[in-house]
Protein backbone atom coordinates (compact mmCIF):
# COMPACT_ATOMS: atom_id res chain seq x y z
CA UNK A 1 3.07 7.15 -17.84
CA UNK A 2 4.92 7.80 -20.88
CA UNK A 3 6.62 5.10 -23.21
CA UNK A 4 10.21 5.85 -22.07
CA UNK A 5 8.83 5.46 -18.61
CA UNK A 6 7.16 1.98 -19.05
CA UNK A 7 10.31 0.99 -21.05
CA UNK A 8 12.01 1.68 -17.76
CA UNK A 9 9.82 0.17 -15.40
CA UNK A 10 9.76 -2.99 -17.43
CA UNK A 11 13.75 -3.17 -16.91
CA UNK A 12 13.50 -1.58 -13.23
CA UNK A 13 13.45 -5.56 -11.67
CA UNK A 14 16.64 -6.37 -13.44
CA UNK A 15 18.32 -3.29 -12.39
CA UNK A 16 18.49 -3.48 -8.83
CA UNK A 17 20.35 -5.92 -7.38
CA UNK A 18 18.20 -6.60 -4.51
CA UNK A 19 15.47 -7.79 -6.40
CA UNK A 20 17.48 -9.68 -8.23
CA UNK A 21 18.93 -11.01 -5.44
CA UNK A 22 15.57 -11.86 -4.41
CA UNK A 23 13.98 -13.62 -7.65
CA UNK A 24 16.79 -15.87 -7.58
CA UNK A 25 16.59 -16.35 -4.21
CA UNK A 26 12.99 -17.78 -4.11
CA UNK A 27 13.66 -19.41 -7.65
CA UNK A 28 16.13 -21.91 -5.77
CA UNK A 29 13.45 -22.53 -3.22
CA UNK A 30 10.71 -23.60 -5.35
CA UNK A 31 13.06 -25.30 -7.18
CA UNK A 32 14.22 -26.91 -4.41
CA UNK A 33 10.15 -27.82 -3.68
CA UNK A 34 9.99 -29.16 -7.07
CA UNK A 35 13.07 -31.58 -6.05
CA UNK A 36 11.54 -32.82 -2.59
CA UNK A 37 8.81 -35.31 -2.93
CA UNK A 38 6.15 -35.29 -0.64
CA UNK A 39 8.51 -33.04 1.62
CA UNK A 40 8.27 -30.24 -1.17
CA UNK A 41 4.43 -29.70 -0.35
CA UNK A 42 5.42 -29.27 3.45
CA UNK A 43 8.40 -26.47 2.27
CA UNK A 44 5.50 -25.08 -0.21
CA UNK A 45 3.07 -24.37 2.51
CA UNK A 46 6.10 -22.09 4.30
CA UNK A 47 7.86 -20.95 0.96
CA UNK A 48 4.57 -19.73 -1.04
CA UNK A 49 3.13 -17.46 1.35
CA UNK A 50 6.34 -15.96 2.09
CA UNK A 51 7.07 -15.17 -1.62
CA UNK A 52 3.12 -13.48 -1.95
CA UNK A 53 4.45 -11.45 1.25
CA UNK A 54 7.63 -10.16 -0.15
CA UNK A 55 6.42 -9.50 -3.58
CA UNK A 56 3.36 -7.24 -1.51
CA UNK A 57 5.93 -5.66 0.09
CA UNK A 58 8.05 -4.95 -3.22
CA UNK A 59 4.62 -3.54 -4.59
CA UNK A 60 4.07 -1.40 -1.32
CA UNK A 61 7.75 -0.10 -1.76
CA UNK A 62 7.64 0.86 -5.26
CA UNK A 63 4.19 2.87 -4.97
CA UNK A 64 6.06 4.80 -2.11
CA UNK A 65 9.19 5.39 -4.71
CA UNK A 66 11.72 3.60 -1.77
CA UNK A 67 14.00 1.41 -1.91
CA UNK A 68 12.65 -2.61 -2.46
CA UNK A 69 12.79 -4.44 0.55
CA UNK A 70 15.01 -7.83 1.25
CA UNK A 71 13.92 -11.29 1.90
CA UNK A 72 13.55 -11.93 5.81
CA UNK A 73 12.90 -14.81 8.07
CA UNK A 74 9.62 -12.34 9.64
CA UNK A 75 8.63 -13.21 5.67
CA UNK A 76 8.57 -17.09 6.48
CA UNK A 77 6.05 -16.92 9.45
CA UNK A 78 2.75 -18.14 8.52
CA UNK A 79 1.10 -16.08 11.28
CA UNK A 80 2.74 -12.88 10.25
CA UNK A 81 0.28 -10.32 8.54
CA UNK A 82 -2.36 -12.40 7.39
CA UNK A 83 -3.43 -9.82 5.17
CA UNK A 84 -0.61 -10.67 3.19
CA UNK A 85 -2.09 -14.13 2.34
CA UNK A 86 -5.30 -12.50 0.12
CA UNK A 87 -3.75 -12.91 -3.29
CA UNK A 88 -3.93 -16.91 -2.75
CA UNK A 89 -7.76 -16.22 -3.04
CA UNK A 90 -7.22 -15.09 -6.63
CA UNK A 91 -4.54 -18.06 -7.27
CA UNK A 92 -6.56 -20.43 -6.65
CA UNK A 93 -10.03 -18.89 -8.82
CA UNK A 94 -7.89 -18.83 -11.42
CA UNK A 95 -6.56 -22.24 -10.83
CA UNK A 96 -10.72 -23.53 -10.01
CA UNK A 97 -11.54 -21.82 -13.58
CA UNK A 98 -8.83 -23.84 -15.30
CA UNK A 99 -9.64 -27.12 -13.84
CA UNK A 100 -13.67 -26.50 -14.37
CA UNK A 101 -13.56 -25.62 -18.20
CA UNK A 102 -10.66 -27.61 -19.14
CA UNK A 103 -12.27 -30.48 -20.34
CA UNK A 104 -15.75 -28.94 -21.49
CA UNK A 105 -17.10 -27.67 -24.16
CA UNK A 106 -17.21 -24.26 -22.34
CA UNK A 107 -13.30 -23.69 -22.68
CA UNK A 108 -13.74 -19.87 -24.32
CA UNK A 109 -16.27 -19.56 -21.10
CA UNK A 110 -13.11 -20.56 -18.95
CA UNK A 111 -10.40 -18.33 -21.31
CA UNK A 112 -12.79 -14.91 -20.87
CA UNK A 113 -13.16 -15.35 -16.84
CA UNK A 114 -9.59 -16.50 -16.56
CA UNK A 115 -8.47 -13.28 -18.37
CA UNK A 116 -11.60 -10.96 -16.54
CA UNK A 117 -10.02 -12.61 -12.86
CA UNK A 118 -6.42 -11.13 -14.75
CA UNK A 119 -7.92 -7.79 -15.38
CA UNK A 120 -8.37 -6.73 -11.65
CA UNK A 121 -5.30 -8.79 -10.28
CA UNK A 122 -3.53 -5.44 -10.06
CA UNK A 123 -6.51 -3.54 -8.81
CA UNK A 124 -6.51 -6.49 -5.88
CA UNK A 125 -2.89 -5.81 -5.39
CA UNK A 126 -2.92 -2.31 -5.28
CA UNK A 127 -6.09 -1.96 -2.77
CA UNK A 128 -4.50 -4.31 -0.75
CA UNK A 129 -0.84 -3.03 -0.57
CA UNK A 130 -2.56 0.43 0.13
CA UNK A 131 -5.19 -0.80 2.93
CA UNK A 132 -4.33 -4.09 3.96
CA UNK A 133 -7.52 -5.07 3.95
CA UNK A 134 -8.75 -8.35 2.66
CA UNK A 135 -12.32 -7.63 2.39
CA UNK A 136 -12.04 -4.17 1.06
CA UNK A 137 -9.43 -5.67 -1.46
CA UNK A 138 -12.39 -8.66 -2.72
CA UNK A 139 -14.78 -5.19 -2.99
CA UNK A 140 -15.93 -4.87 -6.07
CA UNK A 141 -16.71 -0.88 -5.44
CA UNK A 142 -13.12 -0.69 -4.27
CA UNK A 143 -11.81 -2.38 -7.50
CA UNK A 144 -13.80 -0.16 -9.77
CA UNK A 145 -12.60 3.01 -7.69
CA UNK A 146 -8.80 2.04 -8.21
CA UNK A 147 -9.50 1.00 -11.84
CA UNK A 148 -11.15 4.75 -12.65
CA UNK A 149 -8.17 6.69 -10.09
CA UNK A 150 -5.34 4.84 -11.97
CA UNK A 151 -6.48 5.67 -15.13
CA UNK A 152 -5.68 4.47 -18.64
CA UNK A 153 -2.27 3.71 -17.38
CA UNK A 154 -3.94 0.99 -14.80
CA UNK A 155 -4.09 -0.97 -18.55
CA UNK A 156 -0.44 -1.09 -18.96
CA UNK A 157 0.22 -3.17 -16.45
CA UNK A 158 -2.10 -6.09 -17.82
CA UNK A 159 -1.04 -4.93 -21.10
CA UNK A 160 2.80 -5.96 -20.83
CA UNK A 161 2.49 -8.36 -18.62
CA UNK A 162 0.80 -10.79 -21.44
CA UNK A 163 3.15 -8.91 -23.95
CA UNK A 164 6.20 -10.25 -21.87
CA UNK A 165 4.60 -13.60 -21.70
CA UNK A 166 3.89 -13.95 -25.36
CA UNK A 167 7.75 -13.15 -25.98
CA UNK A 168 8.52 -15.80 -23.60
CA UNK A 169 6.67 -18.22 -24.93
CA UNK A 170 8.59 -17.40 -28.43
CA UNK A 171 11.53 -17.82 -27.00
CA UNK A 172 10.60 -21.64 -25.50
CA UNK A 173 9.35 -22.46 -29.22
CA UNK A 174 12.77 -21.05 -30.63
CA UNK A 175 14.79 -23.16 -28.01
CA UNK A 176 15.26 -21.64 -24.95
CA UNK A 177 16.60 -23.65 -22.07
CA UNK A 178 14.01 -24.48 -19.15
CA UNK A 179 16.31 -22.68 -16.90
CA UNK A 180 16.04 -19.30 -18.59
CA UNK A 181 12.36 -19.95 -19.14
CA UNK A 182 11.64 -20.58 -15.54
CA UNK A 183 13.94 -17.54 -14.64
CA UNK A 184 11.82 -15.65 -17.14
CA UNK A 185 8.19 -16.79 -15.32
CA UNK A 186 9.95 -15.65 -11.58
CA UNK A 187 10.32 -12.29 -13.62
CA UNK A 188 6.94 -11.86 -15.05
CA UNK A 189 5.94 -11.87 -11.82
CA UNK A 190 8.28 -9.63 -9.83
CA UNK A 191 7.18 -7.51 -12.83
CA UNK A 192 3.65 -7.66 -12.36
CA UNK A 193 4.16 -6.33 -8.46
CA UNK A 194 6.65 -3.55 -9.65
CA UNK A 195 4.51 -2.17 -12.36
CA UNK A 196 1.50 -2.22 -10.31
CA UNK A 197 3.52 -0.30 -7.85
CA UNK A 198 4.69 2.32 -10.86
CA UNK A 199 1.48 2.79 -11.60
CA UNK A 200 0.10 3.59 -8.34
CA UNK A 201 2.80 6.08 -7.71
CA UNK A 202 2.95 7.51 -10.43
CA UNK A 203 -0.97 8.70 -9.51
CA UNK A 204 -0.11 9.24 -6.16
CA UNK A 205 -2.59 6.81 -5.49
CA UNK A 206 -1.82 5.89 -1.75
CA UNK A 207 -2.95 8.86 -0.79
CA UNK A 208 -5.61 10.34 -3.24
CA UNK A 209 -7.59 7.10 -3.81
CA UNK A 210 -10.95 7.22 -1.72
CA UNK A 211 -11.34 3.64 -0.17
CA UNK A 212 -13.44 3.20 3.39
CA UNK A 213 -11.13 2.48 6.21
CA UNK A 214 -10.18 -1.16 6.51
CA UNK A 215 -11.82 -1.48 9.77
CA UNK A 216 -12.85 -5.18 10.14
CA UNK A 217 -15.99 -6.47 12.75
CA UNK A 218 -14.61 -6.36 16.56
CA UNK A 219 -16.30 -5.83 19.65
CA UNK A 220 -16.19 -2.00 19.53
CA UNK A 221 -17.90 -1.52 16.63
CA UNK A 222 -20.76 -3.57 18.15
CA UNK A 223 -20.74 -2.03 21.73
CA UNK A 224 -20.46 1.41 19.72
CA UNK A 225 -17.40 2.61 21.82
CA UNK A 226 -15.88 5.63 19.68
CA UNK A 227 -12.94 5.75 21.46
CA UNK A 228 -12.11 1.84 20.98
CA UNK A 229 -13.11 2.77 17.41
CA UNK A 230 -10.59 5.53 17.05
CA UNK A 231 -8.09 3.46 18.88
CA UNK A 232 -8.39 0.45 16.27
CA UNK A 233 -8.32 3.46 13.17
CA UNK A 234 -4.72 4.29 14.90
CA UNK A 235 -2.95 1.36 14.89
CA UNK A 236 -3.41 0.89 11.53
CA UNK A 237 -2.59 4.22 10.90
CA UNK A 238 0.87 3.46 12.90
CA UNK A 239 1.23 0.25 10.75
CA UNK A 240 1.70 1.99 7.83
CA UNK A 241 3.86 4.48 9.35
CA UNK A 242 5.85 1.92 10.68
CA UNK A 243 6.62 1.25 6.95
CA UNK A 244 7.68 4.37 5.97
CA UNK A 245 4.33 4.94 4.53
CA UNK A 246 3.65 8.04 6.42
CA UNK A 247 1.34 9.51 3.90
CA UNK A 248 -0.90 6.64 3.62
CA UNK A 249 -1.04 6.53 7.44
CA UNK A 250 -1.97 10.43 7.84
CA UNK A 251 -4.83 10.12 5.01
CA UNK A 252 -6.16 6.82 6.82
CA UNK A 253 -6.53 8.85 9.67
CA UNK A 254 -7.41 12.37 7.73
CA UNK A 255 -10.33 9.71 5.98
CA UNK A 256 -12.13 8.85 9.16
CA UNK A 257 -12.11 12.30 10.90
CA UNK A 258 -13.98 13.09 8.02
CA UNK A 259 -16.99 11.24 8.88
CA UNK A 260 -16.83 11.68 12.71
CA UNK A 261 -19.78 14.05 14.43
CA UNK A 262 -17.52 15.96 16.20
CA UNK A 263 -14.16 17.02 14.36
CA UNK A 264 -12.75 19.10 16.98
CA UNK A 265 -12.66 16.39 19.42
CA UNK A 266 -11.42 13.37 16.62
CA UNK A 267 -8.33 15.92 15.97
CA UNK A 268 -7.98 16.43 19.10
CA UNK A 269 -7.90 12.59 20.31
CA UNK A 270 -5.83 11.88 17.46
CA UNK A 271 -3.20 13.93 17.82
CA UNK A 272 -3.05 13.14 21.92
CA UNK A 273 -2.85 9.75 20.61
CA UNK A 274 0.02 10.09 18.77
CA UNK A 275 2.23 12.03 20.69
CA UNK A 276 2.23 8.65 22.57
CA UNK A 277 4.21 7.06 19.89
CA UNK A 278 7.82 6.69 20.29
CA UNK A 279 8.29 9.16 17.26
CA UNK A 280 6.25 12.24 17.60
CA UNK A 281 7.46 13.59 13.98
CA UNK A 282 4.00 11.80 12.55
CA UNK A 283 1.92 13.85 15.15
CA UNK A 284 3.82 16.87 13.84
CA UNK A 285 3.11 16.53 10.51
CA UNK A 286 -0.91 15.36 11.61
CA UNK A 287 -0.25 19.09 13.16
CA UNK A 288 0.22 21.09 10.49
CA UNK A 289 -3.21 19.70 8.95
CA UNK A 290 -5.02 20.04 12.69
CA UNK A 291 -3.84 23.53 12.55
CA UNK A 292 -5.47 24.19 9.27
CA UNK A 293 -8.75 22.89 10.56
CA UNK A 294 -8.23 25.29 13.49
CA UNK A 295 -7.35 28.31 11.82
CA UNK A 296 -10.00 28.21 9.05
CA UNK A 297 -12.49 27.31 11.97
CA UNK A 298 -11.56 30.57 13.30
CA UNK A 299 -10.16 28.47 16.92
CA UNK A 300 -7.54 30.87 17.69
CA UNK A 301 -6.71 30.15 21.05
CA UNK A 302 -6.53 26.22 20.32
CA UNK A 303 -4.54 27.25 17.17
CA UNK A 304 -2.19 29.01 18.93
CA UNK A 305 -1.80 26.15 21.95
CA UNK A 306 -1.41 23.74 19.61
CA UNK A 307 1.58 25.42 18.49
CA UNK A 308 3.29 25.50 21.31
CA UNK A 309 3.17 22.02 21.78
CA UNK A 310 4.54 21.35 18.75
CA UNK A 311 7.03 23.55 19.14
CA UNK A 312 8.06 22.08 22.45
CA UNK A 313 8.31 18.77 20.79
CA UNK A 314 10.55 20.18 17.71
CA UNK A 315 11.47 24.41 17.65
CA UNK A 316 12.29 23.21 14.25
CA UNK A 317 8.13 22.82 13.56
CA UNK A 318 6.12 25.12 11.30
CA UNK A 319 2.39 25.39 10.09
CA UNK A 320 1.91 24.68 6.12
CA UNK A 321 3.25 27.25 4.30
CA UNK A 322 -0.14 28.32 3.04
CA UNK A 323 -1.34 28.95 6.63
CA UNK A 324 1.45 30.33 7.80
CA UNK A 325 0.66 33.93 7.21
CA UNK A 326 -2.83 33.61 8.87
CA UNK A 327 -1.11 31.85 11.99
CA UNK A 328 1.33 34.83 11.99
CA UNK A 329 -1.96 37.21 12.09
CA UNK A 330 -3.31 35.74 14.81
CA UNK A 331 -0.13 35.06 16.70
CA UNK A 332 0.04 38.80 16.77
CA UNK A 333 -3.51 39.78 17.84
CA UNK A 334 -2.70 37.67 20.52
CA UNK A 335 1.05 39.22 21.52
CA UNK A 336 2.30 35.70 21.38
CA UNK A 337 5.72 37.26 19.99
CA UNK A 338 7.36 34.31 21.32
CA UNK A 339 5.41 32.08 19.00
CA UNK A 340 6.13 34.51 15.90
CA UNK A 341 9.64 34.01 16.53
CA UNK A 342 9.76 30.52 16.93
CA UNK A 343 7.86 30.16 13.62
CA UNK A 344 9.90 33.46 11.56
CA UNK A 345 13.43 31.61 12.76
């Protein structure tokens, strides 16, 4: 990222009105928490987890470039993507480090894990937002991966958060009212979420980043049922798709037909599977990369049928441009001239 584009992503939550909309929104609540007694911890256990979900979903939305997402009542139930709920972990190590050293005479022991636990907050975020995985989140492997894809500009984010904190802090010494201040600490971390987000688009990290398939322990796995297997790899697939995250969703799936036996038949099943789906315009675009598989595997005939499908779904569908001259070739060998026009027009 260059300067003028940090610059701008630092300003980016101040910009849009929904987020600001948002950060005051949820500073009112905890205010209001702060105001409630022994009620306040009841509103806390509903109000945190909702904010952690929101702010993933801000992240998730900025490393996709759309536009951030509103507050919503889905938001305030606590049984709603649980996956959501990971970041708490990290809260409350950092919160366990603080309370261990604080009185010791290990305190610089407590100051370097507090800021190491810091360091791969945004890795955490950005795994997560990307797999919604806990576990694969917590990996260590998976940390380091997104760390080295990110690059030097995975830093920045760290970097200005604790820049924007130490000119905070300034300001409190100078004077500043407790109402800007706390304003200012609801920012810092709306920032944190965006500029992890920036970061991870601007590598195109949602898709390029190699991290194993979030699939957890179930009875499939055990009984070794491929199909139950495949099933579970699609509805994730579909969740992210669901958010507009198509992408991510085709390179989950792209990521474990790469280490099935038999590739032919995981297309295959895959794209059966989801021409089920009330859209078919993500099994169109899983298409054009099953059609590159069978071209270059020199599966005319399946090539060519698979085509046709697609063009029964939408006449408007085409192979990728790079294969498009091959599929032309062997439309022809084949006299499929209705194909050839279908795909010329």
């Amino acid at each position: 990222m260059k300067p003028s584009d940090v610059i701008r992503e630092i300003f980016y939550p101040l910009k849009n009105i929904a987020i600001v909309f948002a950060m005051l929104f949820f500073w009112m609540l905890f205010g209001l928490v702060q105001r409630a007694g022994l009620i306040g911890l009841w509103l806390l256990i509903i109000i945190a987890p909702a904010y952690i979900r929101y702010l993933l979903y801000l992240l998730e939305a900025r490393a996709n470039n759309r536009a951030p997402p509103v507050p919503e009542i889905s938001m305030f139930n606590p049984v709603d993507n649980l996956w959501s709920l990971t970041p708490l972990i990290l809260i409350s190590m950092l919160i366990w480090v603080e309370i261990l050293f604080a009185d010791s005479d290990l305190v610089w022991l407590g100051i370097l894990l507090g800021m190491a636990i810091f360091l791969i907050v945004p890795a955490t975020l950005a795994i997560l937002a990307v797999t919604h995985s806990p576990s694969e989140s917590l990996n260590p492997s998976a940390i380091l991966r997104m760390i080295r894809v990110c690059g030097a500009g995975y830093f920045l984010v760290p970097a200005v958060i604790i820049l924007v904190s130490v000119l905070f802090i300034l300001f409190e010494f100078l004077g500043m009212p407790p109402f800007f201040t706390n304003l200012g600490q609801s920012y810092q971390i709306i920032l944190l979420f965006t500029l992890t987000g920036a970061v991870l688009h601007a590598n195109d990290v949602a898709v390029q980043v190699d991290i194993d398939p979030p699939l957890e322990k179930s009875d499939a796995e055990i009984s070794g049922d491929l199909e139950k297997e495949r099933q579970k790899v699609a509805n994730h697939a579909y969740g992210f798709i669901n958010r507009n995250n198509r992408a991510g969703g085709l390179a989950h799936i792209n990521q474990w037909i790469d280490k099935e036996a038999d590739t032919d038949a995981a297309y295959a099943w895959f794209f059966r599977e989801m021409l089920t789906w009330e859209n078919s315009t993500a099994a169109l675009f899983f298409a054009q990369v099953y059609m590159n598989w069978l071209l270059h595997g020199e599966q005319e005939v399946a090539a060519l049928k698979l085509a046709a499908r697609c063009l029964h779904e939408d006449p408007r569908w085409k192979p990728q441009l790079e294969d498009r001259a091959l599929f032309l070739q062997v439309a022809e060998q084949h006299g499929r001239e209705d194909l050839i026009r279908q795909v010329k027009s």
